[in-house]
N, C-alpha and C. Protein backbone atom coordinates (compact mmCIF):
# COMPACT_ATOMS: atom_id res chain seq x y z
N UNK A 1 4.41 -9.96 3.54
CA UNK A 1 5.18 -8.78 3.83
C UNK A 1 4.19 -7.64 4.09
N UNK A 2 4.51 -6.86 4.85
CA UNK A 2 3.63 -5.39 5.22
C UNK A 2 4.12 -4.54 4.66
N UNK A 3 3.53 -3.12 4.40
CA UNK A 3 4.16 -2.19 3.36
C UNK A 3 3.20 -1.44 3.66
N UNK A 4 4.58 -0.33 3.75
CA UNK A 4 3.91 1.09 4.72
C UNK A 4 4.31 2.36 3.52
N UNK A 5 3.72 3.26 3.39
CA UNK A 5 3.85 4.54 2.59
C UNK A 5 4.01 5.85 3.11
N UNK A 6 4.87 6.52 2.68
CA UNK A 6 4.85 7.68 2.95
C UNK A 6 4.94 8.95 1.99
N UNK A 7 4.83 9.70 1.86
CA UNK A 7 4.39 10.94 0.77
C UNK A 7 5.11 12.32 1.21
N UNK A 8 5.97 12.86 -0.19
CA UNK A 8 6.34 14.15 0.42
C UNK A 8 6.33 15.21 -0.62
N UNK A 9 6.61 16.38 -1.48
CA UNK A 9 6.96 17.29 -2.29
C UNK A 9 5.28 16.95 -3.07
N UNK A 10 4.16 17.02 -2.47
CA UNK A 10 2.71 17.24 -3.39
C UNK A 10 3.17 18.51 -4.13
N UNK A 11 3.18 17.53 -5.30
CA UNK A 11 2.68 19.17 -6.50
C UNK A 11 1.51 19.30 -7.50
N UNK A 12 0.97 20.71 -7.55
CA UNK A 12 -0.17 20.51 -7.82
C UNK A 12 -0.53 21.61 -8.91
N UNK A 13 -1.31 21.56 -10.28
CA UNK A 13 -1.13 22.33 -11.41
C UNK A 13 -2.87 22.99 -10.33
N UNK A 14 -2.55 24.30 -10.59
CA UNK A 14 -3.63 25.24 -10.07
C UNK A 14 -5.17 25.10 -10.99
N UNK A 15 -5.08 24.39 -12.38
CA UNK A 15 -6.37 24.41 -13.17
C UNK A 15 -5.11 23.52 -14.19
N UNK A 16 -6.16 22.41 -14.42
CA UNK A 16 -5.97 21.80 -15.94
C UNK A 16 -7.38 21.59 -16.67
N UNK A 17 -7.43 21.70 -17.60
CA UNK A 17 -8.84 22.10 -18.26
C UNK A 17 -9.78 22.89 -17.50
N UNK A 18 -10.73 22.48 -16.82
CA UNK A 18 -12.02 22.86 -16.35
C UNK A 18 -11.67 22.14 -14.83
N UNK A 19 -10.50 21.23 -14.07
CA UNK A 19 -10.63 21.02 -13.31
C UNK A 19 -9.69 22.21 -12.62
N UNK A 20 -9.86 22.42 -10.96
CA UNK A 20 -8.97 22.77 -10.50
C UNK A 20 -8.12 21.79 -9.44
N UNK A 21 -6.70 22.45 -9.03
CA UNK A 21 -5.90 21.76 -7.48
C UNK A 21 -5.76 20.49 -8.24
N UNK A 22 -5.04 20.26 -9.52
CA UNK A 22 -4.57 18.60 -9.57
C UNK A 22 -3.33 18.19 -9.28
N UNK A 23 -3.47 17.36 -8.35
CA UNK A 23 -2.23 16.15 -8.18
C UNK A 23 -1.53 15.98 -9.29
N UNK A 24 -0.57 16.54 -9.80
CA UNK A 24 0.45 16.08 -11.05
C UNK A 24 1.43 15.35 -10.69
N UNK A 25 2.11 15.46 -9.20
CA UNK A 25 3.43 14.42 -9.12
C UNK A 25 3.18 14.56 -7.72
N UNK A 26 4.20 13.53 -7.19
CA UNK A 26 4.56 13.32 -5.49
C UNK A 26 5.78 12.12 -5.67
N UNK A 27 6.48 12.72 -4.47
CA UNK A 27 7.46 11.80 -3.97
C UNK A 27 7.23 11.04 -3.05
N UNK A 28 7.20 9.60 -2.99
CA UNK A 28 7.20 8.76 -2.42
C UNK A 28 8.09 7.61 -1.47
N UNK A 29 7.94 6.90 -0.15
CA UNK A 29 8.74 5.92 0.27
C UNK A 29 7.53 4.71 0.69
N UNK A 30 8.30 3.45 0.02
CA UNK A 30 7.35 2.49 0.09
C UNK A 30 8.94 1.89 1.38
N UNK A 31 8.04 1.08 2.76
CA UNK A 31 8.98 0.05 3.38
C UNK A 31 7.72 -0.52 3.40
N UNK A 32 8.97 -2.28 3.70
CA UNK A 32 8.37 -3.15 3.72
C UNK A 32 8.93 -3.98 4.46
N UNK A 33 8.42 -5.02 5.37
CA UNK A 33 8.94 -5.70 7.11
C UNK A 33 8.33 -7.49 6.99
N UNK A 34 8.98 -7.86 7.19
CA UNK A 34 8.25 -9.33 7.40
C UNK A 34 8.22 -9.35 9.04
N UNK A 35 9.13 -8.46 9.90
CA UNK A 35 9.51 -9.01 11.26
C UNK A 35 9.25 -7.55 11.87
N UNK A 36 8.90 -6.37 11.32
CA UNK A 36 8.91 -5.19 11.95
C UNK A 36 9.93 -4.93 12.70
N UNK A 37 10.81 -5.91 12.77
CA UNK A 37 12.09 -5.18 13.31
C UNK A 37 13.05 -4.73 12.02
N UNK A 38 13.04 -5.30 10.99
CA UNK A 38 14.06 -4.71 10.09
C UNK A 38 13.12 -4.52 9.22
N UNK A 39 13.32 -3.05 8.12
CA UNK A 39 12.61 -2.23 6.89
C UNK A 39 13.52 -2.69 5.81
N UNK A 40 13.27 -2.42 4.90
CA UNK A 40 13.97 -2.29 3.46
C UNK A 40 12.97 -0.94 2.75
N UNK A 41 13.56 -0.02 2.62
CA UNK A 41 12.70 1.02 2.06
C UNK A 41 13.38 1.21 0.46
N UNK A 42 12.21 1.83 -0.07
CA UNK A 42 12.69 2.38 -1.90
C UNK A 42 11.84 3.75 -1.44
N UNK A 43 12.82 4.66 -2.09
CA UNK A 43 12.04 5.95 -2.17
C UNK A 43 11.88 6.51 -3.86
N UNK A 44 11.18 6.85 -4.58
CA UNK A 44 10.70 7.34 -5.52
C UNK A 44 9.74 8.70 -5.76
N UNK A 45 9.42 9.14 -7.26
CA UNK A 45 8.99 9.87 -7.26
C UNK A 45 7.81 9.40 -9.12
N UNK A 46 6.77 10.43 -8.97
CA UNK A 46 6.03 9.73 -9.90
C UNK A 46 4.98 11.18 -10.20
N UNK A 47 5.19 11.07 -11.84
CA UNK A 47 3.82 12.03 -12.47
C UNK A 47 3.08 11.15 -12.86
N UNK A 48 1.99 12.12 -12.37
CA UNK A 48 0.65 11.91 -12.97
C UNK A 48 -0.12 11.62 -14.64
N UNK A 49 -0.50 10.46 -14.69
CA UNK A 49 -1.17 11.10 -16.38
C UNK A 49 -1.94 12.52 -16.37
N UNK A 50 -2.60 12.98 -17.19
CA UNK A 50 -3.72 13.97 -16.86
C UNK A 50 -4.60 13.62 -16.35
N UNK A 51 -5.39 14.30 -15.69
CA UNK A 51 -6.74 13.89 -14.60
C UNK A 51 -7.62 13.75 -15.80
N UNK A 52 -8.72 12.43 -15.37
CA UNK A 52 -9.68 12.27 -16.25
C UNK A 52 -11.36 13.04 -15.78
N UNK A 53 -11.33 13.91 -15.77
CA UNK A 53 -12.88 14.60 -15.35
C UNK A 53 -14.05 13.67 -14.77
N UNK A 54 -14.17 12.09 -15.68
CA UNK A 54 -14.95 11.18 -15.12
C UNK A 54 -14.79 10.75 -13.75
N UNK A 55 -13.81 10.80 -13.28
CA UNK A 55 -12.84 9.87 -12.11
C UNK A 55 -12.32 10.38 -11.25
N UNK A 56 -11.90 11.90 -11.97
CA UNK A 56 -11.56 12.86 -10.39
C UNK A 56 -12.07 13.12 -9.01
N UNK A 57 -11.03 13.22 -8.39
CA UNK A 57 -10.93 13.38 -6.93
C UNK A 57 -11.07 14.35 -6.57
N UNK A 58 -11.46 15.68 -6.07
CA UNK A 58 -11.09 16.44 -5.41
C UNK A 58 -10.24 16.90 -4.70
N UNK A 59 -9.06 17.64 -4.57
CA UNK A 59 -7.85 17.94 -3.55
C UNK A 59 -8.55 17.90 -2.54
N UNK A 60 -9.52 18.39 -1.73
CA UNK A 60 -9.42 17.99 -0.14
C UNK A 60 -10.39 16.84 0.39
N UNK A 61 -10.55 16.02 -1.07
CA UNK A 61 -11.40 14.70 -0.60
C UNK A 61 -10.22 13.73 -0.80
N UNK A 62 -8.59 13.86 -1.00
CA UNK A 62 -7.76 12.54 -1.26
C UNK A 62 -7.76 12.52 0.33
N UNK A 63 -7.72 10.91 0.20
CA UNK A 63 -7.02 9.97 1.35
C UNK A 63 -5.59 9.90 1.01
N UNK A 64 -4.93 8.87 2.26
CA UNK A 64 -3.94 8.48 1.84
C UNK A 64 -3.77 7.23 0.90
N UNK A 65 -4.87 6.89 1.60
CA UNK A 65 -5.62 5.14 0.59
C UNK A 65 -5.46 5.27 -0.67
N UNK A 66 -6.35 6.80 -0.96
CA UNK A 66 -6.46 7.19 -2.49
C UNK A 66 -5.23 7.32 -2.81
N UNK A 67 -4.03 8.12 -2.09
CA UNK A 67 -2.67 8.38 -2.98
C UNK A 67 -2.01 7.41 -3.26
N UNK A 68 -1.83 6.41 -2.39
CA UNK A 68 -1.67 4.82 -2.46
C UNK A 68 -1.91 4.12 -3.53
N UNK A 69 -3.61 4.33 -3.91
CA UNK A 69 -3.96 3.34 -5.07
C UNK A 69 -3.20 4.41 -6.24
N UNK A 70 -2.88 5.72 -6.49
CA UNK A 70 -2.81 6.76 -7.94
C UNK A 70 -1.31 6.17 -7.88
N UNK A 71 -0.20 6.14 -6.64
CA UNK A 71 1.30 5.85 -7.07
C UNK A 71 0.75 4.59 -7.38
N UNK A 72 0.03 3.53 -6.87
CA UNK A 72 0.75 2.15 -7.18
C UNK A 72 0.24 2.04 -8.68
N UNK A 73 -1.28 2.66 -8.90
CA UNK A 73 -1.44 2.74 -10.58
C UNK A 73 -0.37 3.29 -11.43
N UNK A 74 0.11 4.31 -11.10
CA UNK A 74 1.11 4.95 -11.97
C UNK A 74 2.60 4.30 -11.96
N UNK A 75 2.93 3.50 -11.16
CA UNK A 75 3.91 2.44 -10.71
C UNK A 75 3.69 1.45 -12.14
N UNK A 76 2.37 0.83 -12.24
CA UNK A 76 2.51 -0.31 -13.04
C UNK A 76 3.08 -1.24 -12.57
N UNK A 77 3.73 -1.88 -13.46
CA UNK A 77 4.29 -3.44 -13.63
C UNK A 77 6.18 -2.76 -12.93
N UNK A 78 6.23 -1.49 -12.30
CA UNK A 78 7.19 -1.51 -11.77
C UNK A 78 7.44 -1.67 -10.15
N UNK A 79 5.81 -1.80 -9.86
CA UNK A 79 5.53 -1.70 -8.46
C UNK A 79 5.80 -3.46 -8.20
N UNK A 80 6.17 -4.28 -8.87
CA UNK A 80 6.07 -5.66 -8.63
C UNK A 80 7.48 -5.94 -8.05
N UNK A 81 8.28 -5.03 -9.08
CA UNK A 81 9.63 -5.02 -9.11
C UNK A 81 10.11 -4.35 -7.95
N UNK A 82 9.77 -3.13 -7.63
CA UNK A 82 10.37 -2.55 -6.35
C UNK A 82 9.69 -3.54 -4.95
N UNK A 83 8.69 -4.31 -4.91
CA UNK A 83 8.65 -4.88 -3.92
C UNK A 83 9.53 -5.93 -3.74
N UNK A 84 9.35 -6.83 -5.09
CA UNK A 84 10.63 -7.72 -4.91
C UNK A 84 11.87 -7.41 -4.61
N UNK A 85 12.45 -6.32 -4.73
CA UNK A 85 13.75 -5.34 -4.28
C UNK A 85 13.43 -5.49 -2.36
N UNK A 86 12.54 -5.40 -2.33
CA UNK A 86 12.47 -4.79 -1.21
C UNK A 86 12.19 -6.19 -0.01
N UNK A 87 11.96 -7.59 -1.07
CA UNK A 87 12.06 -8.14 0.05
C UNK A 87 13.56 -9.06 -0.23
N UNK A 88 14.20 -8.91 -1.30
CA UNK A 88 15.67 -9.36 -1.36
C UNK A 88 16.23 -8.55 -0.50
N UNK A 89 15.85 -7.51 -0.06
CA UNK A 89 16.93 -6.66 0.83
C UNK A 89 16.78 -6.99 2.28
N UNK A 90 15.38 -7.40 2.35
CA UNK A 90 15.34 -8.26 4.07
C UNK A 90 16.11 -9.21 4.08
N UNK A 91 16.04 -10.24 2.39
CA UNK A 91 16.65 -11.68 2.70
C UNK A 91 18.11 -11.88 3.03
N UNK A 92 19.05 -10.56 2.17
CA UNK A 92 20.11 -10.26 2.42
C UNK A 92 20.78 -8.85 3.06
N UNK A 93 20.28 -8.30 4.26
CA UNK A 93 20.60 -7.37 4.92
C UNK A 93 22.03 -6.49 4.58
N UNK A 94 21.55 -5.66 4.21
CA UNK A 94 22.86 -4.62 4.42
C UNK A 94 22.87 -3.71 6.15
N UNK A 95 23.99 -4.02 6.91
CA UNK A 95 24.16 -3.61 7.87
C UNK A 95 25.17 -2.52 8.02
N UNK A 96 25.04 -1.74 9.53
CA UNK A 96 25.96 -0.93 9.54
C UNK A 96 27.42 -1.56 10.80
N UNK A 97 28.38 -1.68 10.39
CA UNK A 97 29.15 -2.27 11.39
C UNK A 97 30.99 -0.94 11.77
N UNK A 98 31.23 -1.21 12.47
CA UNK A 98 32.35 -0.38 12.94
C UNK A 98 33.19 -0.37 12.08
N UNK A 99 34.34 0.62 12.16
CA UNK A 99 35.65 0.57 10.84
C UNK A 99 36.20 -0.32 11.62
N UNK A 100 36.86 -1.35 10.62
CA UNK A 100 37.30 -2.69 11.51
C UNK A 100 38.93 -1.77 12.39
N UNK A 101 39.39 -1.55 11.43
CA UNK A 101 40.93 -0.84 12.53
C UNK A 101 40.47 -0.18 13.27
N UNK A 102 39.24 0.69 13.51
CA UNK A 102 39.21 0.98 14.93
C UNK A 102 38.55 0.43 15.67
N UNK A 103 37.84 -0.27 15.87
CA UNK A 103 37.84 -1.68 16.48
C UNK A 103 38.83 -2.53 17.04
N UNK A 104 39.85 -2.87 16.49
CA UNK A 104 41.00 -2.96 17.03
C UNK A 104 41.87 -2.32 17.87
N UNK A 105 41.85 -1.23 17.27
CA UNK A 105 42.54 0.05 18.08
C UNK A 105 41.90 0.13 19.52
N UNK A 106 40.59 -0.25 19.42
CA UNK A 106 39.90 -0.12 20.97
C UNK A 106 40.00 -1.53 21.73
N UNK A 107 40.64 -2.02 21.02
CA UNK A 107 40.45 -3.69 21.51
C UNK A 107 42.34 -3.58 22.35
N UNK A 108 43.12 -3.13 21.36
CA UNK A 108 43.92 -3.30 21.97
C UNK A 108 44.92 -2.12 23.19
N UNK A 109 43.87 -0.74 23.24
CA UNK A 109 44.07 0.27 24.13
C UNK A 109 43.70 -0.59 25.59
N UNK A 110 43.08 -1.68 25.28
CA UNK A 110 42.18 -2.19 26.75
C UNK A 110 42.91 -3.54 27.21
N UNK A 111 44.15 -4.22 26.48
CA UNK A 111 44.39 -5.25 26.57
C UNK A 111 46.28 -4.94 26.70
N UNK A 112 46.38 -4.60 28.35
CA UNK A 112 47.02 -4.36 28.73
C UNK A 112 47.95 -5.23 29.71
C-alpha cells in the first residue's frame, strides 16, 4: 500500500524551556491506495510530548519527512491500526450512488 500525508493547523509554543518555535501539535491526513485510483483517508490530530533539547529540530530545519517520522512516533501502536482501517476501506469501498427514487423518476420521465 502507498501512503501519502498531509499536515494542517501547525501549532507552536513560542519558548519551552531554553528552546524556542516548538512543534506542540498538528493536524493530520494519512491516504492510502493500492491502485491510485481509489484513497481511503483518516484524518487526525496529535500533541507533542515535550521537546527533548538532545534531539531537537529546529522550526525552519523540519521536513516533511521529519513531521512524518514525529506523527507516526507520537501515533504509536495506533498508527498500525489506522492503516489497517485504511486498507479495509479499499477492501470494502464505501461509494457514492444516486437517491434510488430519483433515479427512477428519471428513468421513467424518458420511457414514454
Amino acid at each position: 500500500m502507498i501512503y501519502s500525508w498531509a499536515f494542517s493547523n501547525l501549532r507552536v509554543a513560542a519558548n519551552q524551556g531554553d528552546l524556542s518555535d516548538v512543534v506542540v501539535s498538528v493536524d493530520y491526513r494519512i491516504g492510502g491506495t493500492t491502485t491510485r485510483h481509489q484513497w481511503a483517508y483518516h484524518h487526525g490530530s496529535v500533541n507533542f510530548a515535550p521537546a527533548d533539547p538532545d534531539v531537537f529540530t529546529a522550526f525552519d530545519d523540519i521536513t516533511e519527512d521529519d513531521m512524518i517520522a514525529f506523527v507516526e512516533q507520537s501515533l504509536g501502536s495506533e498508527l498500525a491500526e489506522i492503516k489497517a482501517a485504511l486498507e479495509q476501506q479499499l477492501l470494502n469501498p464505501i461509494t457514492a450512488k444516486p437517491l434510488p427514487w430519483e433515479t427512477r423518476a428519471h428513468e421513467q420521465q424518458f420511457d414514454l
